[in-house]
N, C-alpha and C. Protein backbone atom coordinates (compact mmCIF):
# COMPACT_ATOMS: atom_id res chain seq x y z
N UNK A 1 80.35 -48.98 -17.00
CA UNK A 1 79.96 -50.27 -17.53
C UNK A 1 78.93 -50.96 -16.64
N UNK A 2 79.10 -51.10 -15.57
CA UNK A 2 78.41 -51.37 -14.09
C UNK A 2 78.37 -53.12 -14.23
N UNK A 3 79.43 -53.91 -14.43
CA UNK A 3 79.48 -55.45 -14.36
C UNK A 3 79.53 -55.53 -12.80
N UNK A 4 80.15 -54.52 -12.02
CA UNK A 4 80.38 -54.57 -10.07
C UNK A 4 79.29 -54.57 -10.04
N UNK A 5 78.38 -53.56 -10.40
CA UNK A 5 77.02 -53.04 -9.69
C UNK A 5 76.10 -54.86 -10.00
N UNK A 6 76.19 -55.12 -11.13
CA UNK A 6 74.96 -55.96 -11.23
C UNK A 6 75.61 -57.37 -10.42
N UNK A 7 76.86 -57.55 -10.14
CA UNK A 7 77.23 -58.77 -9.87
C UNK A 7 77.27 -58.34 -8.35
N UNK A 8 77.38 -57.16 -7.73
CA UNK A 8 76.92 -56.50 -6.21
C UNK A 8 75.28 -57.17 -6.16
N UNK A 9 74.27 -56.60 -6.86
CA UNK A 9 73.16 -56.50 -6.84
C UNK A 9 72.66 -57.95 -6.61
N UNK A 10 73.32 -59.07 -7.39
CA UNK A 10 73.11 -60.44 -7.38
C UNK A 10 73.62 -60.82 -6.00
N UNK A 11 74.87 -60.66 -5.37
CA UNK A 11 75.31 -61.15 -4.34
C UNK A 11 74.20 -60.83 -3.36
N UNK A 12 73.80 -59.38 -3.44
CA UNK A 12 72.85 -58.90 -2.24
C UNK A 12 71.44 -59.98 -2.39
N UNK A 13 71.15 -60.29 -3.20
CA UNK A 13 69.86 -60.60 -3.57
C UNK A 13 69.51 -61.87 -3.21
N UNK A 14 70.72 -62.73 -3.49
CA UNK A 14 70.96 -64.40 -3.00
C UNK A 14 71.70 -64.32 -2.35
N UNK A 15 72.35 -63.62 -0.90
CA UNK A 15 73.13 -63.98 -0.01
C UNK A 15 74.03 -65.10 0.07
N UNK A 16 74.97 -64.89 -1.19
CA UNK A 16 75.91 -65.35 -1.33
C UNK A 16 77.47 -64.96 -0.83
N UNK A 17 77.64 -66.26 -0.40
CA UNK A 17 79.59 -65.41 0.05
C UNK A 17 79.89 -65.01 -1.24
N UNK A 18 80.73 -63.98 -1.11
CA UNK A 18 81.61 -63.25 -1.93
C UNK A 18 82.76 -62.82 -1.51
N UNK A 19 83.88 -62.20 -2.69
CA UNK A 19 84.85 -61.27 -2.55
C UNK A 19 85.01 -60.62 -3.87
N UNK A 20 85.17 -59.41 -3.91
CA UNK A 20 85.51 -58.81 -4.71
C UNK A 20 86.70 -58.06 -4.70
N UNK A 21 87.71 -57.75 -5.49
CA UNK A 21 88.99 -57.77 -5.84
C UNK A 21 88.44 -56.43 -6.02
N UNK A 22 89.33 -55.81 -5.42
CA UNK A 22 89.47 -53.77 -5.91
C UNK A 22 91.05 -53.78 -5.52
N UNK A 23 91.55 -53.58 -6.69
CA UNK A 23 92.67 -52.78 -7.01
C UNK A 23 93.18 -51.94 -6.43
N UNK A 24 92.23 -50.27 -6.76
CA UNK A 24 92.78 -49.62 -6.66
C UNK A 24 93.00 -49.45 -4.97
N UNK A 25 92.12 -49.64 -4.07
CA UNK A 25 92.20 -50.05 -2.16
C UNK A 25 93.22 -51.41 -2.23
N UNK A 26 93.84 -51.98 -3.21
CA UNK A 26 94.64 -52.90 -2.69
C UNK A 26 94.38 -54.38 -2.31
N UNK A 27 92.57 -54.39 -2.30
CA UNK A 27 92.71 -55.70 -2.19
C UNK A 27 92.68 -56.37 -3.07
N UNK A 28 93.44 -57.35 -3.62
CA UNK A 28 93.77 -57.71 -4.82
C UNK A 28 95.04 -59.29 -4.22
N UNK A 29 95.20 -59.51 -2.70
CA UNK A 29 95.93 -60.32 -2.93
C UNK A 29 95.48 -61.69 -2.22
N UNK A 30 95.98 -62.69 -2.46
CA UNK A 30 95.29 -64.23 -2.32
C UNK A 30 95.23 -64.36 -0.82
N UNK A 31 96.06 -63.73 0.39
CA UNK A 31 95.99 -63.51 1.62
C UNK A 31 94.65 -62.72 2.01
N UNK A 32 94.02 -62.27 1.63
CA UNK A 32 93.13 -60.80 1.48
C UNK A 32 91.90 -61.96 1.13
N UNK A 33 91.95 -62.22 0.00
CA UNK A 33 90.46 -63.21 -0.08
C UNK A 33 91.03 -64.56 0.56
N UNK A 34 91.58 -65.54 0.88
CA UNK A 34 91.67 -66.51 1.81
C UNK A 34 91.32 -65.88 3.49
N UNK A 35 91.71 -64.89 3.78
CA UNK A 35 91.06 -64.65 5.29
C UNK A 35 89.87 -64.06 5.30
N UNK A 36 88.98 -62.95 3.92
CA UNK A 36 87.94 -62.86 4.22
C UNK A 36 86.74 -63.88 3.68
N UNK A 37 87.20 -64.98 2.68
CA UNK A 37 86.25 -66.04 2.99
C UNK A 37 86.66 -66.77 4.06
N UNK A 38 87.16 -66.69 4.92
CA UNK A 38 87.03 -67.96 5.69
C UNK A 38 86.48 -67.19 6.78
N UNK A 39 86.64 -65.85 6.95
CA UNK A 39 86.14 -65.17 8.03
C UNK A 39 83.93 -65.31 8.04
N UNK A 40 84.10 -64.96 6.15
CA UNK A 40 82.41 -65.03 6.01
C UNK A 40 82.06 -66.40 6.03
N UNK A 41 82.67 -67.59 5.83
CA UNK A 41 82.18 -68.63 5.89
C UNK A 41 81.67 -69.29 7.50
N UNK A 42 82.89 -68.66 8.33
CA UNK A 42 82.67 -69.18 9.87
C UNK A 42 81.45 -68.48 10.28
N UNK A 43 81.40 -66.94 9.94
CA UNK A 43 79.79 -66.48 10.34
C UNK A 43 78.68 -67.20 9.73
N UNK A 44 79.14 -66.97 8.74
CA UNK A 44 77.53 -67.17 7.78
C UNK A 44 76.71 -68.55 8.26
N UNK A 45 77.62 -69.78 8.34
CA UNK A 45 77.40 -71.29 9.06
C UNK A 45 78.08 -71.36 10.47
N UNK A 46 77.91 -70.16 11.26
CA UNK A 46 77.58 -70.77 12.74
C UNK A 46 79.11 -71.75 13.06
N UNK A 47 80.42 -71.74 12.08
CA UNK A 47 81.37 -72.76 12.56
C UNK A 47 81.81 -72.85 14.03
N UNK A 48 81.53 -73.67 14.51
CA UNK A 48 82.82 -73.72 15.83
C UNK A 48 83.87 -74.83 15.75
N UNK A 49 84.77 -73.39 16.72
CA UNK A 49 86.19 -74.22 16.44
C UNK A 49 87.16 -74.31 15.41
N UNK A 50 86.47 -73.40 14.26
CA UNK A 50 86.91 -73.17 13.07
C UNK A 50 88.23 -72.14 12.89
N UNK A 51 88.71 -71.52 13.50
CA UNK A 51 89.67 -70.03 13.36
C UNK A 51 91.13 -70.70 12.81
N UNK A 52 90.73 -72.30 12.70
CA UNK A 52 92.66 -72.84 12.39
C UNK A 52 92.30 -73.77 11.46
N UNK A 53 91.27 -73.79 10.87
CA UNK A 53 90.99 -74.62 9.65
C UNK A 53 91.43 -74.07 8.34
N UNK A 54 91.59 -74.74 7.21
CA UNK A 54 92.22 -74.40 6.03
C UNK A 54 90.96 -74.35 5.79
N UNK A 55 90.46 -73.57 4.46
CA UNK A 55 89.63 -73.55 3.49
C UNK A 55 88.81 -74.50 2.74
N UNK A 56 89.88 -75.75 2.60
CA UNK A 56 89.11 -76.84 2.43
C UNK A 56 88.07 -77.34 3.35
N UNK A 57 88.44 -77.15 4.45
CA UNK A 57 87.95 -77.79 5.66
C UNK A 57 86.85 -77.27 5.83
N UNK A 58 86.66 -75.59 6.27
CA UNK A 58 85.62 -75.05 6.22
C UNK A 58 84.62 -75.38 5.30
N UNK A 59 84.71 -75.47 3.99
CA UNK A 59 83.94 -75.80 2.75
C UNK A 59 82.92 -77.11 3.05
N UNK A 60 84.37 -77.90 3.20
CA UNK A 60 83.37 -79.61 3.84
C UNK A 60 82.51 -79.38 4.58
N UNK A 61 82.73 -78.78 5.94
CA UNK A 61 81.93 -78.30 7.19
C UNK A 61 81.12 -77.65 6.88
């Protein structure tokens, strides 16, 4: 069908945070995307001090 590939292709293109949910590797649970956006958000904007912030917080920041 390739809806991954073109919605891959978009993320790459506009360096956008993302996560994508794969099943069948398991990632699929709300622990899994809550630590890897907050992990890409602290890189991507340079956070400091950030490693104990909730999600909201990061977002504001």
């Amino acid at each position: 069908m390739g809806k991954s590939a073109i919605a891959a292709k978009y993320i790459l293109l506009t360096k956008l945070t993302c996560y994508f949910n794969i099943f069948a590797e398991g990632f699929n649970k709300t622990g899994d995307f809550l630590a890897s956006i907050h992990q890409k958000l602290i890189k991507r904007y340079s956070l400091q001090n950030a490693e104990n912030a909730d999600l909201r917080t990061l977002l504001h920041q």
